[in-house]
Protein backbone atom coordinates (compact mmCIF):
# COMPACT_ATOMS: atom_id res chain seq x y z
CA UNK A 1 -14.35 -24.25 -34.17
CA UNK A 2 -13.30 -20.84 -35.94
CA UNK A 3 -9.82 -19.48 -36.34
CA UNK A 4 -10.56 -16.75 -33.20
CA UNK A 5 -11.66 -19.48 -30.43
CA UNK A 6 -8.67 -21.97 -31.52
CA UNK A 7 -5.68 -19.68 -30.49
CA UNK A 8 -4.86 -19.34 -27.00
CA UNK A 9 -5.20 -16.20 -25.41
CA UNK A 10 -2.21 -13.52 -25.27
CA UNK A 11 -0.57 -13.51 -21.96
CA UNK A 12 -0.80 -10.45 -19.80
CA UNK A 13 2.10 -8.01 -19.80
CA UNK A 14 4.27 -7.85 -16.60
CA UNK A 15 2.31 -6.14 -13.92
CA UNK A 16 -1.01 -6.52 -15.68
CA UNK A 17 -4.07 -8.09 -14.75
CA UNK A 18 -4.43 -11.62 -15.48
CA UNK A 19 -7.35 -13.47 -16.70
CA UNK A 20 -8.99 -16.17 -15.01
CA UNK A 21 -8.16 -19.27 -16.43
CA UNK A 22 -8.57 -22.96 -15.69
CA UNK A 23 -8.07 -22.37 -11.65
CA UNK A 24 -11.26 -20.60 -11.54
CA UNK A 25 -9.92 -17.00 -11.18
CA UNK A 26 -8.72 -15.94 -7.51
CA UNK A 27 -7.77 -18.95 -5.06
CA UNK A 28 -8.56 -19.03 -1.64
CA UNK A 29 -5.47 -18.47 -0.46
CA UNK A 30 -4.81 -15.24 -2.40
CA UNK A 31 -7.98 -14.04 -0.90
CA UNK A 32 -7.22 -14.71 2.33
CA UNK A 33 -3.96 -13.00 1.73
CA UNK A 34 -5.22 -10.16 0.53
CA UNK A 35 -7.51 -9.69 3.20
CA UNK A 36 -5.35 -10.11 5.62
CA UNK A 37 -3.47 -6.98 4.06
CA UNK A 38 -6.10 -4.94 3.71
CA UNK A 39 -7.38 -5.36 7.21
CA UNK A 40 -3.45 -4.15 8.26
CA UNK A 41 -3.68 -1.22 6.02
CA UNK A 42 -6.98 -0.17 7.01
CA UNK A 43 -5.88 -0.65 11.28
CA UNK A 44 -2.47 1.48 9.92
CA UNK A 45 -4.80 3.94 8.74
CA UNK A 46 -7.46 3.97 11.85
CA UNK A 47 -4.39 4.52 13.93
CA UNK A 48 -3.48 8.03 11.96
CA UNK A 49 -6.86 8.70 11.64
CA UNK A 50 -6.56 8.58 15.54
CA UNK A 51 -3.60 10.23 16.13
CA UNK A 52 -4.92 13.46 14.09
CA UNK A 53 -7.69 13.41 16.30
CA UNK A 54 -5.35 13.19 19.37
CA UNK A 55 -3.37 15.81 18.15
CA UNK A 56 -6.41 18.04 17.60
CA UNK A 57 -7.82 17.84 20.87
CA UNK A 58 -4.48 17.36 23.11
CA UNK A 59 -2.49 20.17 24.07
CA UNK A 60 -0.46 22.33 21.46
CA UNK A 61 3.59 20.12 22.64
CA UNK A 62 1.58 16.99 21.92
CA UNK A 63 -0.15 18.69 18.33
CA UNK A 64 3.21 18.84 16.08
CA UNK A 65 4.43 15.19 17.57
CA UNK A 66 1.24 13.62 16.52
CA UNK A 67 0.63 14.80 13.30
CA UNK A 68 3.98 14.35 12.02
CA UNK A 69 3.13 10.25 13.34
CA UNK A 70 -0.19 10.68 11.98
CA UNK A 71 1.11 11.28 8.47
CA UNK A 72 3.56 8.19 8.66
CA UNK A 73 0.95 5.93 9.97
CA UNK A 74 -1.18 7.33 7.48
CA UNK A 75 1.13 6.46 4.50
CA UNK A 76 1.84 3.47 6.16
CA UNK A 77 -1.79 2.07 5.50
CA UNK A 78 -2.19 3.16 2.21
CA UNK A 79 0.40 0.94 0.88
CA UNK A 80 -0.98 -2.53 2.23
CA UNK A 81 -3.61 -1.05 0.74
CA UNK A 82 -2.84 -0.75 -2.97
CA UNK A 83 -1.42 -4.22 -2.53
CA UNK A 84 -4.50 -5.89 -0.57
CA UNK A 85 -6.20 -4.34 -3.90
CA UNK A 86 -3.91 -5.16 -5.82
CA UNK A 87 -3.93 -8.68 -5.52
CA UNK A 88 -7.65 -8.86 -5.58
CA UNK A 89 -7.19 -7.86 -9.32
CA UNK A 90 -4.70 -10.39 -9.94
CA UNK A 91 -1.67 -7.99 -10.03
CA UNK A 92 1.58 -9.51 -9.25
CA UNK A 93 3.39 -6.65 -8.08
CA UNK A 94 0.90 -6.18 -5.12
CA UNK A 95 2.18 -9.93 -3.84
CA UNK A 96 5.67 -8.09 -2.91
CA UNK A 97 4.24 -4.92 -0.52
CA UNK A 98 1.79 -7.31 0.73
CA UNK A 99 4.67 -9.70 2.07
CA UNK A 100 6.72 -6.91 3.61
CA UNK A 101 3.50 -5.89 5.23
CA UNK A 102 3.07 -9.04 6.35
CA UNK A 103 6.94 -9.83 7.59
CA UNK A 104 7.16 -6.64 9.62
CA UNK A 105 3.81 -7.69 11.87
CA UNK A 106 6.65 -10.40 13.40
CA UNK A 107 9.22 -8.15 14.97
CA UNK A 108 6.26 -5.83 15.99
CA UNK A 109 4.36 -8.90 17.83
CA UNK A 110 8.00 -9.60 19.71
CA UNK A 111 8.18 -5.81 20.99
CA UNK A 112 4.48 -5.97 21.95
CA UNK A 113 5.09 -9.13 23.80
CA UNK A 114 8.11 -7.92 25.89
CA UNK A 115 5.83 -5.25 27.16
CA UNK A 116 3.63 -7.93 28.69
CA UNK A 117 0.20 -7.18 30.43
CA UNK A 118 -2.38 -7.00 27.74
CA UNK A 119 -0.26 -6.50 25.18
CA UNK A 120 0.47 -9.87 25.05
CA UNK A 121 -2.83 -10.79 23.81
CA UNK A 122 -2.86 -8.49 20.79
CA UNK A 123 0.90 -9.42 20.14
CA UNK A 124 -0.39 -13.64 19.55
CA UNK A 125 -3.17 -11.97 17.27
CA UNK A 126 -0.50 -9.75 15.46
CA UNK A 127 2.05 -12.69 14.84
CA UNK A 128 -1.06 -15.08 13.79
CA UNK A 129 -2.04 -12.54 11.23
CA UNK A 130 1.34 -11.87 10.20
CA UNK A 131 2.08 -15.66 9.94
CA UNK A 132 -1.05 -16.53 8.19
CA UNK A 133 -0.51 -13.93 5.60
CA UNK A 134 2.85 -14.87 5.10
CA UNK A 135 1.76 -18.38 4.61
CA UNK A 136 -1.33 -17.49 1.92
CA UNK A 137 0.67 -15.24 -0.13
CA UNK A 138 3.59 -17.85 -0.49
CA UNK A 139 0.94 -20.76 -1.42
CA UNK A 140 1.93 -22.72 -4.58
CA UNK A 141 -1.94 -21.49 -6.16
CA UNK A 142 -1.17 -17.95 -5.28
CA UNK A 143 2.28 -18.56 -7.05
CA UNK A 144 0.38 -19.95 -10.06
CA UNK A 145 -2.08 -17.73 -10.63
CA UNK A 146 0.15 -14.65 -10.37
CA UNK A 147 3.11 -15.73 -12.38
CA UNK A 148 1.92 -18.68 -14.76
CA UNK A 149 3.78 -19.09 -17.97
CA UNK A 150 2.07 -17.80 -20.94
């Protein structure tokens, strides 16, 4: 054994990418979590995508309402996902935006529910994927691998 393969590896700064170690690199969990966010960003971003499109072919009261909503809904799904990629790369701060993303599906399932009909359906999918993303990004492996001691 030489002098270079005995010491340990520095650890990464905060915010940087860490290296796989002895859990095998990303956890199931984390992927799952991450996933989960960056199918919400992407929907997020459909929707403005949409509501440009909307705005374009609609009539000229509805063009200025929708664009404004398309810009919001737009920078709405970027975020989820720089975190959803972020967390694929092992970045710590991405765990963070990812939650929030994640937390704010619950109150958003509850308003879709009270409007009943078919709504209801995609408010149980909302809350699941909320929930379940909630759940992966707060597992004790995720934990680990994103904020293990040097």
């Amino acid at each position: 054994m030489t002098a270079e393969t005995a010491q340990p590896s520095p650890a990464p700064a905060s915010g940087q990418e860490a290296a796989p170690g002895a859990s095998g690199g990303r956890p199931a969990p984390l992927v799952a979590g991450a996933a989960i966010t960056l199918l919400q960003g992407a929907a997020l971003a459909v929707w403005g995508l949409y509501d440009v499109v909307a705005g374009l072919v609609g009539d000229e009261a509805w063009l200025g309402r929708s664009e404004a909503g398309a810009v919001v809904l737009l920078l709405m799904g970027l975020f989820p996902l720089l975190a959803g990629r972020a967390l694929l790369r092992l970045r710590r701060w991405g765990r963070s935006p990812a939650l929030l993303t994640n937390s704010i599906c619950l109150p958003v399932a509850y308003y879709m529910w009270e409007v009943g009909g078919a709504m209801k359906a995609v408010a149980v999918a909302v809350a699941v994927l909320g929930l379940a993303g909630i759940t992966s990004l707060l597992h004790p492996r995720v934990t680990d691998v994103l904020y293990r001691a040097g």
